[in-house]
C-alpha atoms as a PDB file:
ATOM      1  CA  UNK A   1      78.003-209.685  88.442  1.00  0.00           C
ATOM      2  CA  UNK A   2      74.417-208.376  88.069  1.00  0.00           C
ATOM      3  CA  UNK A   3      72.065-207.510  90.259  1.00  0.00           C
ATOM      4  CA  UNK A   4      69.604-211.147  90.167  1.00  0.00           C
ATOM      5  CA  UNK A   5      72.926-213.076  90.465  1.00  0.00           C
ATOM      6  CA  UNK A   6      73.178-215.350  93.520  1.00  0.00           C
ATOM      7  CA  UNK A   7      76.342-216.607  95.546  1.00  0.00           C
ATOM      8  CA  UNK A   8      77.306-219.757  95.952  1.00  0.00           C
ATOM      9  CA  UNK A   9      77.705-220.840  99.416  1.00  0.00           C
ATOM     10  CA  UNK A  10      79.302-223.967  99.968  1.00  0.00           C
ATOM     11  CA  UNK A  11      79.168-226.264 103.113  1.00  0.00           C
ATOM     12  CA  UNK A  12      78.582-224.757 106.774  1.00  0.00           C
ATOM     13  CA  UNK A  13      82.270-226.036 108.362  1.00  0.00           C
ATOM     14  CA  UNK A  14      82.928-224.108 111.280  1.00  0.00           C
ATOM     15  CA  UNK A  15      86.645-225.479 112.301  1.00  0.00           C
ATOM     16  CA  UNK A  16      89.942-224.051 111.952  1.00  0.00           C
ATOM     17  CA  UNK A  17      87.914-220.733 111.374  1.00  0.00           C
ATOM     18  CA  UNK A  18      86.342-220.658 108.621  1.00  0.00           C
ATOM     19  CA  UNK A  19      83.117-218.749 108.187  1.00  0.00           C
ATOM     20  CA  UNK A  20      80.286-220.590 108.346  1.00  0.00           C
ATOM     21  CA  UNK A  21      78.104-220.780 105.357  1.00  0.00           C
ATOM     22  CA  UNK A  22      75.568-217.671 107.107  1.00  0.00           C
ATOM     23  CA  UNK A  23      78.572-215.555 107.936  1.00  0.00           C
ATOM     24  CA  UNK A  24      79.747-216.622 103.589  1.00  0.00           C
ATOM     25  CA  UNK A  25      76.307-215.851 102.390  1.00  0.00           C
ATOM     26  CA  UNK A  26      76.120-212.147 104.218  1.00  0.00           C
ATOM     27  CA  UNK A  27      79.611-211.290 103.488  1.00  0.00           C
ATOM     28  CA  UNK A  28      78.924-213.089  99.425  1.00  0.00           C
ATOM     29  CA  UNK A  29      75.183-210.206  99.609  1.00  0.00           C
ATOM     30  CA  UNK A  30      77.917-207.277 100.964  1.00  0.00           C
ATOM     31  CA  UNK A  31      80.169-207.472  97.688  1.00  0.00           C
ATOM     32  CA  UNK A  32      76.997-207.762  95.110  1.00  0.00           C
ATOM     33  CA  UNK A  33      75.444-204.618  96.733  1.00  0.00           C
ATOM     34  CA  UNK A  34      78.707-202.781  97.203  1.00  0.00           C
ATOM     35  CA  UNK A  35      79.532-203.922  93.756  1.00  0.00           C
ATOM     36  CA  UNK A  36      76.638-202.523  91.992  1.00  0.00           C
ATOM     37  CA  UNK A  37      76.267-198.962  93.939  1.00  0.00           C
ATOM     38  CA  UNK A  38      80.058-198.955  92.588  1.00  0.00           C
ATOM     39  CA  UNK A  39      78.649-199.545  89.318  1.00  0.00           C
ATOM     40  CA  UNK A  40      75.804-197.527  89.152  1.00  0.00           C
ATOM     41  CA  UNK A  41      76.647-193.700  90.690  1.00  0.00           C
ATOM     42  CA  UNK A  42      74.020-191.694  92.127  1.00  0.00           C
ATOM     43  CA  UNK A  43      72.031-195.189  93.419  1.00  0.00           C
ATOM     44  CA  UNK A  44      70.218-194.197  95.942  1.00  0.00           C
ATOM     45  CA  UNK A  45      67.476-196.402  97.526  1.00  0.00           C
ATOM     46  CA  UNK A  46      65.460-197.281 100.381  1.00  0.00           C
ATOM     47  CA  UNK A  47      65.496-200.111 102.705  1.00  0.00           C
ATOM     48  CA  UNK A  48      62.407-202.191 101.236  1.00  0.00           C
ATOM     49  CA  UNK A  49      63.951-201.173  97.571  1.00  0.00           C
ATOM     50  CA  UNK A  50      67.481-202.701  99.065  1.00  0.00           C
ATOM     51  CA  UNK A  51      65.340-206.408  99.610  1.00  0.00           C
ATOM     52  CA  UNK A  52      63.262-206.163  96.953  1.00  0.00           C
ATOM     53  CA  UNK A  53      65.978-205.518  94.077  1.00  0.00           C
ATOM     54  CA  UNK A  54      67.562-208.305  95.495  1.00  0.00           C
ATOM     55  CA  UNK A  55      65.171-210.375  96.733  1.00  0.00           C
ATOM     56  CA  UNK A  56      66.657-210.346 100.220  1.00  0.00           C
ATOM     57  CA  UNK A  57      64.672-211.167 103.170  1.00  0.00           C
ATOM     58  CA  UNK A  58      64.718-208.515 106.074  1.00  0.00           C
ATOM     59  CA  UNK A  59      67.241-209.823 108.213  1.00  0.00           C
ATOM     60  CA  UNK A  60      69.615-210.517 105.488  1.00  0.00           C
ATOM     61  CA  UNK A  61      69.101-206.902 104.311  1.00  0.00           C
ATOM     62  CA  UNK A  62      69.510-204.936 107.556  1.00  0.00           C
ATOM     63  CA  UNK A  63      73.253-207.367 107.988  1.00  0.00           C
ATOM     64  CA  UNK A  64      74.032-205.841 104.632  1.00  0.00           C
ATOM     65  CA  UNK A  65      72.820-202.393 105.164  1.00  0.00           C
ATOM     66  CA  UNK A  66      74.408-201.914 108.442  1.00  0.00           C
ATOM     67  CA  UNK A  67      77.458-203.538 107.782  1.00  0.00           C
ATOM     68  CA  UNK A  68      78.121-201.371 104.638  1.00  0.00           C
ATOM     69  CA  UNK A  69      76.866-198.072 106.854  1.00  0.00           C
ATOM     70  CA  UNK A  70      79.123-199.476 109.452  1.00  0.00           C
ATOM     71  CA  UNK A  71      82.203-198.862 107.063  1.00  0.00           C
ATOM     72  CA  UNK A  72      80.924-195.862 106.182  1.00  0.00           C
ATOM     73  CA  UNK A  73      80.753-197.277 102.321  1.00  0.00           C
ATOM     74  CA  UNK A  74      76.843-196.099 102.334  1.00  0.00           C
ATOM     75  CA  UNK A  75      75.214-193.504 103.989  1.00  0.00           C
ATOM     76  CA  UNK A  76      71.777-192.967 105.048  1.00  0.00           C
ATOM     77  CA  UNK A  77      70.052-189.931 103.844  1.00  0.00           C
ATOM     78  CA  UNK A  78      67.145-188.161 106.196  1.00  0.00           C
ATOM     79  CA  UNK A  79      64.571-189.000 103.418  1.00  0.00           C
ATOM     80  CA  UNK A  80      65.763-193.447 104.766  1.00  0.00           C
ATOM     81  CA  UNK A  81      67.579-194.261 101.531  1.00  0.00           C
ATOM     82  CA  UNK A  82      70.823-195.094 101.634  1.00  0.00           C
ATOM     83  CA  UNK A  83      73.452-193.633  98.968  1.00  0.00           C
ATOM     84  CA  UNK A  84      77.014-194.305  98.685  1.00  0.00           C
ATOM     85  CA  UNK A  85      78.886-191.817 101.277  1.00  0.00           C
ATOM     86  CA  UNK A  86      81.495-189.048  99.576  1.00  0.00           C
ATOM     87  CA  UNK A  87      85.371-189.952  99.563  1.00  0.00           C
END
């Protein structure tokens, strides 16, 4: 998948428990950026870079960001860019 590519989301059911299409969409965001700092070693970028590679708007980017810090996937570094965290 590269980097411009956007996720489908389809419908916005909520019943029976099945994500809604905003809960879809952040969890679709969380494999593309996962995906490409798996791709590309060494990424390393900030916050704003995060939303602008992307095109992400700031809400959508801090969901991403802190769910994939929140796994410890990525780590932030002192200098605010986030890097993928060591094994």
């Amino acid at each position: 998948m590269t980097a411009r590519s956007t996720p489908v989301v389809k419908g916005s059911a909520s019943l029976h428990g099945k994500p809604t299409a905003a809960r879809r969409r952040v969890e679709d965001w969380i494999q593309i950026v996962r995906g490409e700092y798996l791709e590309i070693p060494g990424l390393l970028l900030t916050r704003s870079q995060v939303q602008r590679f992307w095109g992400l708007d700031a809400v959508l980017c801090d969901q991403i960001l802190d769910a994939l810090t929140g796994t410890r996937f990525l780590e932030k570094t002192r200098g605010g860019a986030f890097v993928r965290a060591h094994a």
